[in-house]
Protein backbone atom coordinates (compact mmCIF):
# COMPACT_ATOMS: atom_id res chain seq x y z
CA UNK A 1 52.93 -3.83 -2.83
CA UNK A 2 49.30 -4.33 -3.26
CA UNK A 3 47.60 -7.88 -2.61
CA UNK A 4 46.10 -9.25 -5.79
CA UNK A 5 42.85 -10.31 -5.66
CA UNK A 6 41.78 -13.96 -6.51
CA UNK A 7 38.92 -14.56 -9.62
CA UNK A 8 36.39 -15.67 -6.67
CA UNK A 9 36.47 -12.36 -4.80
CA UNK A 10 35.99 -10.24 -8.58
CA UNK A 11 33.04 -12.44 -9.56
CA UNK A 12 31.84 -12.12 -5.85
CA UNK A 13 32.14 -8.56 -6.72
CA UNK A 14 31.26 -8.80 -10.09
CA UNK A 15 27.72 -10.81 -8.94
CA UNK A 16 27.54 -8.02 -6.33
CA UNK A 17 27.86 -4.89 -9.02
CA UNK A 18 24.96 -6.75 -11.32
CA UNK A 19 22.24 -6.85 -8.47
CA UNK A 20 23.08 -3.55 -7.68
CA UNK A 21 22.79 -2.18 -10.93
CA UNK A 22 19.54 -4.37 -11.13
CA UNK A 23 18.05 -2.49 -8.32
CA UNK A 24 18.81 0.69 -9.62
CA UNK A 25 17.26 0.21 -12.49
CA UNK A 26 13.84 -0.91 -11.04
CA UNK A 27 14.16 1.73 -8.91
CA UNK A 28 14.48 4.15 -12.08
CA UNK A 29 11.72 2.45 -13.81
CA UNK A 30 9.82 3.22 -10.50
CA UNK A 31 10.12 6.50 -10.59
CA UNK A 32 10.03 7.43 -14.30
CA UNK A 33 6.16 5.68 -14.41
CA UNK A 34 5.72 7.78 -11.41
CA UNK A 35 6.90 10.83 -13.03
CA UNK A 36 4.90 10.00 -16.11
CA UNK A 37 1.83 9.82 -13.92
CA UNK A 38 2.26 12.60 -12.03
CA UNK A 39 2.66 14.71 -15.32
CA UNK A 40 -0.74 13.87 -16.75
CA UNK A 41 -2.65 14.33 -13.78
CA UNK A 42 -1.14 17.76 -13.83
CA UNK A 43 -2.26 18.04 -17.59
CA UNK A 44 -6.16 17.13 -16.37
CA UNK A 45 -5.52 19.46 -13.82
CA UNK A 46 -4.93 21.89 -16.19
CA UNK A 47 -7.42 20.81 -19.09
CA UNK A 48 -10.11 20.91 -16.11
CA UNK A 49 -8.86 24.71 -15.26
CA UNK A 50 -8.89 25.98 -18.69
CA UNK A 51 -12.45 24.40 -19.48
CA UNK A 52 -13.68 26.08 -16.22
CA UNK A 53 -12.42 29.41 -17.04
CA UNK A 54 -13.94 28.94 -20.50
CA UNK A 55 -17.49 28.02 -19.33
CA UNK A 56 -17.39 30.56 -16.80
CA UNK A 57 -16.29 33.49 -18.87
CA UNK A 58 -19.48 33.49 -21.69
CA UNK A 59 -16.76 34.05 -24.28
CA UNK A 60 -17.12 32.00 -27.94
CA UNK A 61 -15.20 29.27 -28.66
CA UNK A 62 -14.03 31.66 -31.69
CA UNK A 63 -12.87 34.45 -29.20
CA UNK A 64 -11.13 32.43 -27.05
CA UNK A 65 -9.06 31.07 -30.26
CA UNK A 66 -8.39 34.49 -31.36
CA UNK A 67 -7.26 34.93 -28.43
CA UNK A 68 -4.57 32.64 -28.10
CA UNK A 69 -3.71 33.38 -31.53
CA UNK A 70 -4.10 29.58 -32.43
């Protein structure tokens, strides 16, 4: 038969299972802010790229809207 644990072991465990989860959850918030950063220099990357192309092809504002059909 299996040995019962006693209520100061499960709130050792419990008190154990909270900090964890604390952790993990900085560590998600971490990341996702890093993730979020990441993703907009990649959208200036790309907003620089685009503008570039645009300056450097001698093509109208107008054209270049045709163009992509917007």
């Amino acid at each position: 038969m299996a040995r019962q644990k006693t209520i100061s072991s499960i709130d050792a465990a419990i008190i154990k299972t909270e900090e964890d989860l604390t952790k993990a959850n900085a560590k998600y918030d971490k990341l996702a802010n890093e993730l979020q950063t990441l993703r907009k220099q990649r959208r200036e990357h790309e907003a620089k790229m685009i503008l570039d192309a645009y300056e450097k092809s001698g093509k109208s504002l107008n054209k270049i809207m045709i163009f992509l059909g917007v």
